[in-house]
PDB file of N, CA and C in Angstrom:
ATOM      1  N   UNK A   1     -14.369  -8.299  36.565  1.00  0.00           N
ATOM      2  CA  UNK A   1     -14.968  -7.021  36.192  1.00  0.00           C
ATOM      3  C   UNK A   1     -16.450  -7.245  35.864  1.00  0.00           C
ATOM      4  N   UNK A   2     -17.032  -6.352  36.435  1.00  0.00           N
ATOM      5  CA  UNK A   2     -18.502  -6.089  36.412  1.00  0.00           C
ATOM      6  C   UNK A   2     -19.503  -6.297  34.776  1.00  0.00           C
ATOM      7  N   UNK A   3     -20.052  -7.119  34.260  1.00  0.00           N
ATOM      8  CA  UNK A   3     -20.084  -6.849  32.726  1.00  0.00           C
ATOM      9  C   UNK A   3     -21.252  -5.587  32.560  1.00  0.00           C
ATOM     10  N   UNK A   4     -21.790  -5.228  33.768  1.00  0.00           N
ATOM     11  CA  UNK A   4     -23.006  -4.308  33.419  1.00  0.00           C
ATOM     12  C   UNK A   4     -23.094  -3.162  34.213  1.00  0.00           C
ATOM     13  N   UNK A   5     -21.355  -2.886  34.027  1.00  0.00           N
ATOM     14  CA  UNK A   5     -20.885  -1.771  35.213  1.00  0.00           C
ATOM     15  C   UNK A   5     -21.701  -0.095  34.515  1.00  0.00           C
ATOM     16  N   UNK A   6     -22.153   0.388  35.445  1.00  0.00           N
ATOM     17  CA  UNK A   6     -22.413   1.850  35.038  1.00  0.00           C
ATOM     18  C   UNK A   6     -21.863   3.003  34.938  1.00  0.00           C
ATOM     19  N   UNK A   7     -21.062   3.005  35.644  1.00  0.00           N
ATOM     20  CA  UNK A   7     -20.332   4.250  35.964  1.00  0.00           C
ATOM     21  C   UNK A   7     -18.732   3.942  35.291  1.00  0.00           C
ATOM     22  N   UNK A   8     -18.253   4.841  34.362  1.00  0.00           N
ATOM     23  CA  UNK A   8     -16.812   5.099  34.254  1.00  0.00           C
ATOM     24  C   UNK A   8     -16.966   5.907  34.269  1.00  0.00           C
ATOM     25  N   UNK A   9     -15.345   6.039  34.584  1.00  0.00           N
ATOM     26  CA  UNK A   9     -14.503   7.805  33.695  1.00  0.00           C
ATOM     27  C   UNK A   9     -13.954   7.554  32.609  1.00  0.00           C
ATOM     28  N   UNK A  10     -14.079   9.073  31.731  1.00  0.00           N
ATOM     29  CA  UNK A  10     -13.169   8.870  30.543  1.00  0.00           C
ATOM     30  C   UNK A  10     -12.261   8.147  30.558  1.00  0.00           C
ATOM     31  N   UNK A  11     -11.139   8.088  30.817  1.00  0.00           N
ATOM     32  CA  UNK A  11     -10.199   7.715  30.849  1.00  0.00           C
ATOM     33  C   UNK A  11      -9.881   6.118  30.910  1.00  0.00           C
ATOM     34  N   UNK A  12     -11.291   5.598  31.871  1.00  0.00           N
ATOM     35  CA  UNK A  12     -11.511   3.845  31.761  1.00  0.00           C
ATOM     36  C   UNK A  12     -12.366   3.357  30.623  1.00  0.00           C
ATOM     37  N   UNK A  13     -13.401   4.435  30.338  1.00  0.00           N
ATOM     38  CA  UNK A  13     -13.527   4.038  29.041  1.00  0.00           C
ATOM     39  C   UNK A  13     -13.106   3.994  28.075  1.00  0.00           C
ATOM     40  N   UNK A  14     -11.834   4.893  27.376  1.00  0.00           N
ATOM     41  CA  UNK A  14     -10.902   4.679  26.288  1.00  0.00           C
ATOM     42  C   UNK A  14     -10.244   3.776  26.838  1.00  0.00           C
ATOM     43  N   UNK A  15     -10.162   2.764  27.611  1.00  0.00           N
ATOM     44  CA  UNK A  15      -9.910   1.288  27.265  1.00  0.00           C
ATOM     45  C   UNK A  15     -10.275   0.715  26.639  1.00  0.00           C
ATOM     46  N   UNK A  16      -9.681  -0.300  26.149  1.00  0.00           N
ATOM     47  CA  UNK A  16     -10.313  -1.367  25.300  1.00  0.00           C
ATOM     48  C   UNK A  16     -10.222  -2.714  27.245  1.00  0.00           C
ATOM     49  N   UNK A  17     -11.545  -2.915  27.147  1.00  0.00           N
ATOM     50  CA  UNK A  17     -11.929  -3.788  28.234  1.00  0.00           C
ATOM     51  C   UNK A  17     -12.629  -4.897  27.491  1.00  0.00           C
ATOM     52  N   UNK A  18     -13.248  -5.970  28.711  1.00  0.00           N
ATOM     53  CA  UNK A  18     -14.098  -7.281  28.216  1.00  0.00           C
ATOM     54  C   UNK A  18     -15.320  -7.124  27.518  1.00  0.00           C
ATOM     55  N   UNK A  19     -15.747  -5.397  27.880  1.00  0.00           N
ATOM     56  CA  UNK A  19     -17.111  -4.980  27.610  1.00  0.00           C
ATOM     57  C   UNK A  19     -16.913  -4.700  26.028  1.00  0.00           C
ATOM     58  N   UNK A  20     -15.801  -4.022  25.523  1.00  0.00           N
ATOM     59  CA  UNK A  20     -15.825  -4.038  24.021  1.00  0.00           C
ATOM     60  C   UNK A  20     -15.879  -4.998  23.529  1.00  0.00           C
ATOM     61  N   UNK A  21     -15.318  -6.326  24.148  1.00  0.00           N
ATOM     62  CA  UNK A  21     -15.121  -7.290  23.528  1.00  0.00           C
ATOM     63  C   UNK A  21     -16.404  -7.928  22.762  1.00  0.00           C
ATOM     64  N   UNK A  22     -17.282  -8.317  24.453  1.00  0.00           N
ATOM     65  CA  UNK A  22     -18.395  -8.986  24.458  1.00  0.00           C
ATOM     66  C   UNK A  22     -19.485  -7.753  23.785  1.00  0.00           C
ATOM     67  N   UNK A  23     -19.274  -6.587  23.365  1.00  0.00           N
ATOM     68  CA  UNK A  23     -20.445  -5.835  22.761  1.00  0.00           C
ATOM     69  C   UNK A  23     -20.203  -6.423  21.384  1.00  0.00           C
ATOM     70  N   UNK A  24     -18.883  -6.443  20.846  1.00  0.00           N
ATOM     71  CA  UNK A  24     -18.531  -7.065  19.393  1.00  0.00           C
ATOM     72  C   UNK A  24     -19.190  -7.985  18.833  1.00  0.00           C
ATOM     73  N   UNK A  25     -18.627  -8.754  20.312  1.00  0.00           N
ATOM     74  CA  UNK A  25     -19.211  -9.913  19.840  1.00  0.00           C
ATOM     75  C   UNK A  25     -21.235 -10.816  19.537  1.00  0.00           C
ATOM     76  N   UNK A  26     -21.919  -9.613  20.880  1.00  0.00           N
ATOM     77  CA  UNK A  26     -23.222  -9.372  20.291  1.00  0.00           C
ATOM     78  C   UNK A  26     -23.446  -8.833  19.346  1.00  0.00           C
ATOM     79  N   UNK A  27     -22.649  -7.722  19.353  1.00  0.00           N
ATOM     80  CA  UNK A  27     -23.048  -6.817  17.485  1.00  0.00           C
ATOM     81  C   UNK A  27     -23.042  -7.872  16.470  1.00  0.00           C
ATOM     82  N   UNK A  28     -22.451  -8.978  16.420  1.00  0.00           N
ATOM     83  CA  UNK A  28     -22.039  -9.540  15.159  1.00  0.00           C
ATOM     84  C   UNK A  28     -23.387 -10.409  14.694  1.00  0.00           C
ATOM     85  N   UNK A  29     -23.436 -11.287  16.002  1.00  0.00           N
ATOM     86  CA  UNK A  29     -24.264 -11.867  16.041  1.00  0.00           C
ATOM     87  C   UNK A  29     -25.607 -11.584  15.711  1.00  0.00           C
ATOM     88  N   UNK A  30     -25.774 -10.414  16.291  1.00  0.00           N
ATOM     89  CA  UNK A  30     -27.269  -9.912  16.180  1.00  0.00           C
ATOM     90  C   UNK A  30     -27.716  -9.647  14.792  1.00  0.00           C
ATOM     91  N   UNK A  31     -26.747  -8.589  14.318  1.00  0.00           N
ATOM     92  CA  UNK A  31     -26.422  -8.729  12.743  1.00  0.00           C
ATOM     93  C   UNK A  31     -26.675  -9.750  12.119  1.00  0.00           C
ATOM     94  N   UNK A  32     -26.043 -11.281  12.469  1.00  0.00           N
ATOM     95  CA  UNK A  32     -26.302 -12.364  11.815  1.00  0.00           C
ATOM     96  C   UNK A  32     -27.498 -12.796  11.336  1.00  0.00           C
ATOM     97  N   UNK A  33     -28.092 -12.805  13.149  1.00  0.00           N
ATOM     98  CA  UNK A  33     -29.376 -13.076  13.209  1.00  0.00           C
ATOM     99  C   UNK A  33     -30.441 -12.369  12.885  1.00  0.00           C
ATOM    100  N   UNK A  34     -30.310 -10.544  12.559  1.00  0.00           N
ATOM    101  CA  UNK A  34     -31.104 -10.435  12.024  1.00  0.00           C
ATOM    102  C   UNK A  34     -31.276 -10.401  10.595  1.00  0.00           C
ATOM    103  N   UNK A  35     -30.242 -10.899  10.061  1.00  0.00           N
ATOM    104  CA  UNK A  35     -30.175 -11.285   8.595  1.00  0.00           C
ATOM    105  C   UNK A  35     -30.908 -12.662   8.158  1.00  0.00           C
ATOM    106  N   UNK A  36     -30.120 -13.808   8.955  1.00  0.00           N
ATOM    107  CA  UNK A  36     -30.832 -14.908   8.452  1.00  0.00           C
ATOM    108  C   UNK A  36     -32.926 -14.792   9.347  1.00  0.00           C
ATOM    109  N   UNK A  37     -33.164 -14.427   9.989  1.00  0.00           N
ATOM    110  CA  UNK A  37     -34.136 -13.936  10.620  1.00  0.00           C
ATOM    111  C   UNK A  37     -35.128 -13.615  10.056  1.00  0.00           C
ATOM    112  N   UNK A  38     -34.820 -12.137   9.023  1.00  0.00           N
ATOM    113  CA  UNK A  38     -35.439 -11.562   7.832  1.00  0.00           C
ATOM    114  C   UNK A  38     -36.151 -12.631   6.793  1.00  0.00           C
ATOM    115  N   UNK A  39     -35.236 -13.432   6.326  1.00  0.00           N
ATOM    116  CA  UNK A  39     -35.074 -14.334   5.286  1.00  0.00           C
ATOM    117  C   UNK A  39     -36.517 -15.342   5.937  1.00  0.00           C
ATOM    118  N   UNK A  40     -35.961 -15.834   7.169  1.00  0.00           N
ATOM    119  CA  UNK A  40     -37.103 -16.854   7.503  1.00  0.00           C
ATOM    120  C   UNK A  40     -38.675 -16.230   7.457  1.00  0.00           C
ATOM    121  N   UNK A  41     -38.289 -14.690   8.304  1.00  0.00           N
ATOM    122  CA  UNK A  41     -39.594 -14.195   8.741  1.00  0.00           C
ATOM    123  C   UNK A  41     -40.790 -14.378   7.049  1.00  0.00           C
ATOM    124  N   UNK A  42     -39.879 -13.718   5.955  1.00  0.00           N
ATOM    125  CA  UNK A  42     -40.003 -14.367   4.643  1.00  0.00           C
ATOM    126  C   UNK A  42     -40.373 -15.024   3.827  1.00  0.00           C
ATOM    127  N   UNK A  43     -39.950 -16.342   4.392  1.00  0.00           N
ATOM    128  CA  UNK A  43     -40.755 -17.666   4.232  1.00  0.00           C
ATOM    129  C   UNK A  43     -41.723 -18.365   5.055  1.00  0.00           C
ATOM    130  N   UNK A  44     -42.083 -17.193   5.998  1.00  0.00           N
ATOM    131  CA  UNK A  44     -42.921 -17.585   7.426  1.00  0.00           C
ATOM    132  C   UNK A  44     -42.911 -18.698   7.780  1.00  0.00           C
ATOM    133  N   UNK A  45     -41.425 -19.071   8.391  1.00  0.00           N
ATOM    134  CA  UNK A  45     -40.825 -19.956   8.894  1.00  0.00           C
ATOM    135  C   UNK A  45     -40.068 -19.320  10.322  1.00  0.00           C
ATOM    136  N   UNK A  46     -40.580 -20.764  11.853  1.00  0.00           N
ATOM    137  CA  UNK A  46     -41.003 -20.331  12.634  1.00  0.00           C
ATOM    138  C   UNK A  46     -39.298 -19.852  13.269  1.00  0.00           C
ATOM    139  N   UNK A  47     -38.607 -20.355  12.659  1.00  0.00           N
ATOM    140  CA  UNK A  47     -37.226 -20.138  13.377  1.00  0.00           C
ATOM    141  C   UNK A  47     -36.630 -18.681  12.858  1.00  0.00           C
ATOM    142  N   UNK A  48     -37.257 -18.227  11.643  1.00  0.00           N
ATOM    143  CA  UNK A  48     -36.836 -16.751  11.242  1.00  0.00           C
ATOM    144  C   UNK A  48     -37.627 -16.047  12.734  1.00  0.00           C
ATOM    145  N   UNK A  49     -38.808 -16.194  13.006  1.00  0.00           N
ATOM    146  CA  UNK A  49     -39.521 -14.929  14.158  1.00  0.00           C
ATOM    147  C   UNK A  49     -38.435 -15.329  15.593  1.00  0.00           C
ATOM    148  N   UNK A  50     -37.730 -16.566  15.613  1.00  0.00           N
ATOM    149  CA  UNK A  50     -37.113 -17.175  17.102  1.00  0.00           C
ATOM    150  C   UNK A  50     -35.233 -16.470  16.799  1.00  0.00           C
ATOM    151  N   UNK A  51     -35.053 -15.748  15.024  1.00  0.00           N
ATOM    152  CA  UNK A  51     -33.546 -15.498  15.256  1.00  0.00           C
ATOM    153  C   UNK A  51     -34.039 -14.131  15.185  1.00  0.00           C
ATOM    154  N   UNK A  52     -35.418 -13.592  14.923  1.00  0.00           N
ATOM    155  CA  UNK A  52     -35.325 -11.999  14.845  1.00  0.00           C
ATOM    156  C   UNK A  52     -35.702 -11.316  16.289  1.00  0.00           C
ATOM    157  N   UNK A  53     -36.172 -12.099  17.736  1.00  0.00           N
ATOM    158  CA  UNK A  53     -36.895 -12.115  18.299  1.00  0.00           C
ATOM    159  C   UNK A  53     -34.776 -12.639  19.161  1.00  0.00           C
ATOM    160  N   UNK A  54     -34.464 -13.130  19.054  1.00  0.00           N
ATOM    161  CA  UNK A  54     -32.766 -13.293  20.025  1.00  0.00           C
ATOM    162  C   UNK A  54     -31.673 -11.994  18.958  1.00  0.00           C
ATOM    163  N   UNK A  55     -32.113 -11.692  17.704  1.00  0.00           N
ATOM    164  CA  UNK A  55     -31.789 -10.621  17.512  1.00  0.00           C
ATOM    165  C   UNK A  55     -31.746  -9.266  18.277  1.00  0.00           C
ATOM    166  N   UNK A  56     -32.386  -8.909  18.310  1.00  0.00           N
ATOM    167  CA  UNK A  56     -33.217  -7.917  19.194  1.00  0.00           C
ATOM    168  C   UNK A  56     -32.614  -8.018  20.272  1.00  0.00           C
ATOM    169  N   UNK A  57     -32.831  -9.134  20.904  1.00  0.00           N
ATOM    170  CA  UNK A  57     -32.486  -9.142  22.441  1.00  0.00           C
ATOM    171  C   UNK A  57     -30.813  -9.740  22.764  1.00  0.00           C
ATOM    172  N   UNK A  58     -30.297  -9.339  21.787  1.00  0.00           N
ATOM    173  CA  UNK A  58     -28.708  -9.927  21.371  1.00  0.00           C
ATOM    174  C   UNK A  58     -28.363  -8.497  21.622  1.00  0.00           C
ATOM    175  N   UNK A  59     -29.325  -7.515  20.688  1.00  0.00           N
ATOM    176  CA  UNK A  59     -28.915  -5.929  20.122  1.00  0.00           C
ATOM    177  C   UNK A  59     -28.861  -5.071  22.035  1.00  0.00           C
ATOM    178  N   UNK A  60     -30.011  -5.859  22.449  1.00  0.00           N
ATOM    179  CA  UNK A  60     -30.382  -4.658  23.959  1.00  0.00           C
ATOM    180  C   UNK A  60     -29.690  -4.935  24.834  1.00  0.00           C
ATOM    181  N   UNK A  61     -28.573  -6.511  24.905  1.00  0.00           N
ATOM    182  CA  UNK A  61     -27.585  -6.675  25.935  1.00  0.00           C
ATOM    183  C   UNK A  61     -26.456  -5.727  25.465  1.00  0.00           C
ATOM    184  N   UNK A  62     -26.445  -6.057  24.302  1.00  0.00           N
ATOM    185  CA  UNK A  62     -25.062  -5.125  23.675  1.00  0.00           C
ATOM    186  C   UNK A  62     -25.213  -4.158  24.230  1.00  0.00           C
ATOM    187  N   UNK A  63     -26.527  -3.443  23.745  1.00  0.00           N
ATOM    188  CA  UNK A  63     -26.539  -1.829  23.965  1.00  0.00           C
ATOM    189  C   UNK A  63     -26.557  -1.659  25.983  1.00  0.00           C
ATOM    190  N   UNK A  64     -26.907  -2.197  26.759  1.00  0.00           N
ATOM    191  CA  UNK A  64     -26.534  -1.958  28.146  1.00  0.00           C
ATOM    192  C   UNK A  64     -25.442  -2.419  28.438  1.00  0.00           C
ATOM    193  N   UNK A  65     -24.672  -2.844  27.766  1.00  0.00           N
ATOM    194  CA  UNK A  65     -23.476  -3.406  28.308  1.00  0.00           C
ATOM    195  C   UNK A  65     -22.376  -2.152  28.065  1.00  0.00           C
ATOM    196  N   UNK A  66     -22.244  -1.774  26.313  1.00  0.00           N
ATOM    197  CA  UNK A  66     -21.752  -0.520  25.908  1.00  0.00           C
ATOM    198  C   UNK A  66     -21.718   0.868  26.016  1.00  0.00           C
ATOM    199  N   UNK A  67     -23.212   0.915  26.254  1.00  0.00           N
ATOM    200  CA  UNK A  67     -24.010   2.209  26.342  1.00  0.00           C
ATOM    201  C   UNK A  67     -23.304   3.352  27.658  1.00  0.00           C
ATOM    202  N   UNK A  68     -23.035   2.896  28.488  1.00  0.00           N
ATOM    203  CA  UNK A  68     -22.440   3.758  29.413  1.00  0.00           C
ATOM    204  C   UNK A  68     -20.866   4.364  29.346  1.00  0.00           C
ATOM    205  N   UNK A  69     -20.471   3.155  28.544  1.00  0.00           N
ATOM    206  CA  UNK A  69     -18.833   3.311  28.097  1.00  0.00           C
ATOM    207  C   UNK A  69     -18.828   4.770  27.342  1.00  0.00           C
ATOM    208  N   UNK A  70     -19.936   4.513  25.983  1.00  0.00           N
ATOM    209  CA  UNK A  70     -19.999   5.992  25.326  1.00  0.00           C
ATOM    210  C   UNK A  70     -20.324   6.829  25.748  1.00  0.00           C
ATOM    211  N   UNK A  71     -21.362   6.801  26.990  1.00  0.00           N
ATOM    212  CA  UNK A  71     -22.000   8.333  27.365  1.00  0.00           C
ATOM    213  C   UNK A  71     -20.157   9.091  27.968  1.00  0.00           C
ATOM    214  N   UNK A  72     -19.558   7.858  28.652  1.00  0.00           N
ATOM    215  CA  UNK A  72     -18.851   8.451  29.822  1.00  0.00           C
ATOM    216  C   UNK A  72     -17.781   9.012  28.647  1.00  0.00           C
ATOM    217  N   UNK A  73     -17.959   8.300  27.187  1.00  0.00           N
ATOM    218  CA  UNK A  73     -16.255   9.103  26.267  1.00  0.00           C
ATOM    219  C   UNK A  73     -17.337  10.573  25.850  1.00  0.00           C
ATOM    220  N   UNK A  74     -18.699  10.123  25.613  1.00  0.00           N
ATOM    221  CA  UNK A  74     -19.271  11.148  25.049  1.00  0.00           C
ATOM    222  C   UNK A  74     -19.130  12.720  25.849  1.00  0.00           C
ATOM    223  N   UNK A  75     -19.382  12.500  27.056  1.00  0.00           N
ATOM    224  CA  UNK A  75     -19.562  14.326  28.308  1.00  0.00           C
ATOM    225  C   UNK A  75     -18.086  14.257  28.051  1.00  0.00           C
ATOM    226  N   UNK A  76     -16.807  13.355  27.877  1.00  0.00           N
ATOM    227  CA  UNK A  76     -15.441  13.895  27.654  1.00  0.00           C
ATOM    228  C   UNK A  76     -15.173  14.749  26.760  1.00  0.00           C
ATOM    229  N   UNK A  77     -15.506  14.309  25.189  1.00  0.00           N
ATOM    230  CA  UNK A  77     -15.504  14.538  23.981  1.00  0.00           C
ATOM    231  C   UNK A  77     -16.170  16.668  24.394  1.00  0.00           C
ATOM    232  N   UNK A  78     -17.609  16.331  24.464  1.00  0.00           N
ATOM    233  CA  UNK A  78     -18.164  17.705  25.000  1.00  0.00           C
ATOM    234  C   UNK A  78     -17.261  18.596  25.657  1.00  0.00           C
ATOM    235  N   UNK A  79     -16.995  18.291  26.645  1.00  0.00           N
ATOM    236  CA  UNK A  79     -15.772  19.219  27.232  1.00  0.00           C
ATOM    237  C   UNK A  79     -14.720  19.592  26.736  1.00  0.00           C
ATOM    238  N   UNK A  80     -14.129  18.697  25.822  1.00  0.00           N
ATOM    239  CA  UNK A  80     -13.142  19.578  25.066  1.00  0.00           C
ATOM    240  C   UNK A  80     -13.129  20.228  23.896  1.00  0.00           C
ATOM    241  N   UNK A  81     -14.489  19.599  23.463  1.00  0.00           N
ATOM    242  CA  UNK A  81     -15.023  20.132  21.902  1.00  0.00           C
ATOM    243  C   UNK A  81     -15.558  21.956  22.754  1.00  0.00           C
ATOM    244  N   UNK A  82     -15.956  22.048  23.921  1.00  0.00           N
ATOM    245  CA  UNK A  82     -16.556  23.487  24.721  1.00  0.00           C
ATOM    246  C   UNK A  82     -15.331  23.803  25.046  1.00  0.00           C
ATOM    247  N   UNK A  83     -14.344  23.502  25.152  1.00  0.00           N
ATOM    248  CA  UNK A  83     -12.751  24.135  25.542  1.00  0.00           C
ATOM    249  C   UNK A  83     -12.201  24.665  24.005  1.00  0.00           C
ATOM    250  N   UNK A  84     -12.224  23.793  22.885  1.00  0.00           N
ATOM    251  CA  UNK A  84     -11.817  24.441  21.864  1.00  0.00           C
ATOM    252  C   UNK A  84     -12.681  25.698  21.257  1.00  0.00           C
ATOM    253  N   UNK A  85     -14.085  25.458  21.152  1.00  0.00           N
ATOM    254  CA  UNK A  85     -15.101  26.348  20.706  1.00  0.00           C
ATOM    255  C   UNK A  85     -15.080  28.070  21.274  1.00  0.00           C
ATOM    256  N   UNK A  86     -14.907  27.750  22.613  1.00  0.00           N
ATOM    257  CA  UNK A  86     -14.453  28.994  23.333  1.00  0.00           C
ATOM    258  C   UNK A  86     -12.732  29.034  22.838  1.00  0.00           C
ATOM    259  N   UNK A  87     -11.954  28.736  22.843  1.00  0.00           N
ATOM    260  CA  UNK A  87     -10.476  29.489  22.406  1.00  0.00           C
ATOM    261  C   UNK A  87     -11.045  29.780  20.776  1.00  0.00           C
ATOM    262  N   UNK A  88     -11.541  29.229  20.131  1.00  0.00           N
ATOM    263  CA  UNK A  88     -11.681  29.220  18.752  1.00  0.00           C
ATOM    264  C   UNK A  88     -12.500  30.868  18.831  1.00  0.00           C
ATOM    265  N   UNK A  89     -13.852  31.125  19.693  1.00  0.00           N
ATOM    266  CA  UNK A  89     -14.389  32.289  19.895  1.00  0.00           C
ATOM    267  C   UNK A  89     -13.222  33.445  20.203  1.00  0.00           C
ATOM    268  N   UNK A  90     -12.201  33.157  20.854  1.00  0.00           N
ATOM    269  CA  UNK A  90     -11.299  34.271  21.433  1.00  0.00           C
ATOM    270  C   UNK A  90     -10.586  34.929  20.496  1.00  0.00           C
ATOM    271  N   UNK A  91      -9.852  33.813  19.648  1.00  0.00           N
ATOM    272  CA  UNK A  91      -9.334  33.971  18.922  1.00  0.00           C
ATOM    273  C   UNK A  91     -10.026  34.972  17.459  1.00  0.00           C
ATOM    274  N   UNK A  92     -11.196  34.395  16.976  1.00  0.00           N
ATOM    275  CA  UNK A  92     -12.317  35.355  16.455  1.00  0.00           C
ATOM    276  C   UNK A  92     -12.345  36.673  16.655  1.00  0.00           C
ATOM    277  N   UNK A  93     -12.399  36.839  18.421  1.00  0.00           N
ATOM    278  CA  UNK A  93     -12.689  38.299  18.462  1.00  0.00           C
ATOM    279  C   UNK A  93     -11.319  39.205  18.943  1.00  0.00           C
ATOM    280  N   UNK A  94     -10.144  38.483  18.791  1.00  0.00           N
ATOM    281  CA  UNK A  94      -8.962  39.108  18.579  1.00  0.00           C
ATOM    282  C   UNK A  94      -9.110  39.196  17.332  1.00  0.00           C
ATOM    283  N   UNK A  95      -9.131  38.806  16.684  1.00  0.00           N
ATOM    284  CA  UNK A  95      -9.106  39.311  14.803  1.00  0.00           C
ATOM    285  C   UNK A  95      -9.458  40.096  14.249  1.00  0.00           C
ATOM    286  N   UNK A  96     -10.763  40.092  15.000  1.00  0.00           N
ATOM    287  CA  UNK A  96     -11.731  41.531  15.113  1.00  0.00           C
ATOM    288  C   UNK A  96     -11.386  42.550  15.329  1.00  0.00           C
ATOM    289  N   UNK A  97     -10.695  42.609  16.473  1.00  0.00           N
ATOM    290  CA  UNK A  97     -10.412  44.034  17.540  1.00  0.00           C
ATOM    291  C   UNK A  97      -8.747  44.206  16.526  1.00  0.00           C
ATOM    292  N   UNK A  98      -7.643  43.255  16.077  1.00  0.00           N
ATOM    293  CA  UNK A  98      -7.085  43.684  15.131  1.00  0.00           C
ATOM    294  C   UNK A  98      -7.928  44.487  13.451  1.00  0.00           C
ATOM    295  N   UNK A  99      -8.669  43.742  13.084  1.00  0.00           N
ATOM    296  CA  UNK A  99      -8.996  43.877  11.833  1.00  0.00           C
ATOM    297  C   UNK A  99      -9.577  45.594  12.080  1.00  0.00           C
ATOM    298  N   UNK A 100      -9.807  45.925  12.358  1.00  0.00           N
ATOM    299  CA  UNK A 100     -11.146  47.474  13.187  1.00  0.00           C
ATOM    300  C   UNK A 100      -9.598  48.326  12.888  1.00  0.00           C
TER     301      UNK A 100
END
């Protein structure tokens, strides 16, 4: 499987795939690193600017690796959150046309 695939459907993205895995597993890291990172940048010590500087670029694989997974749950989510909003409207203006 593709690690920097673009395109799903809903339905492949509410998987749990290799791509959640390996985003985890950058999230953590990056986190790490930009913790101990901070600390060095701190003591302006040269290995804090070399973990905040693979931080970063820990954070932007994650985020292209993940990033498409959510858009593709995100336009799902939309569509049914616009399917309920409209019955939720109908329902409204039956209440109405009772309540009158």
């Amino acid at each position: 499987m593709k690690l920097l695939k673009k395109e799903w459907t809903p339905a492949e993205a509410d998987e749990w795939t290799s791509h959640d895995f390996w985003a985890s597993v950058l999230g953590v890291l990056s986190y790490i690193l930009i913790t101990v990172g901070i600390i060095g940048v701190f003591l302006l010590q040269f290995w804090g600017f070399v973990a905040v500087f693979m931080a970063l670029l820990l954070g932007g694989v994650m985020f292209f690796i993940i990033d498409p997974k959510l858009k593709a749950m995100s336009k799902a989510f939309d569509l049914k959150q616009a399917d309920y909003l409209e019955k939720l409207e109908q329902s409204n203006r039956w209440e109405d046309i009772d309540g009158d």
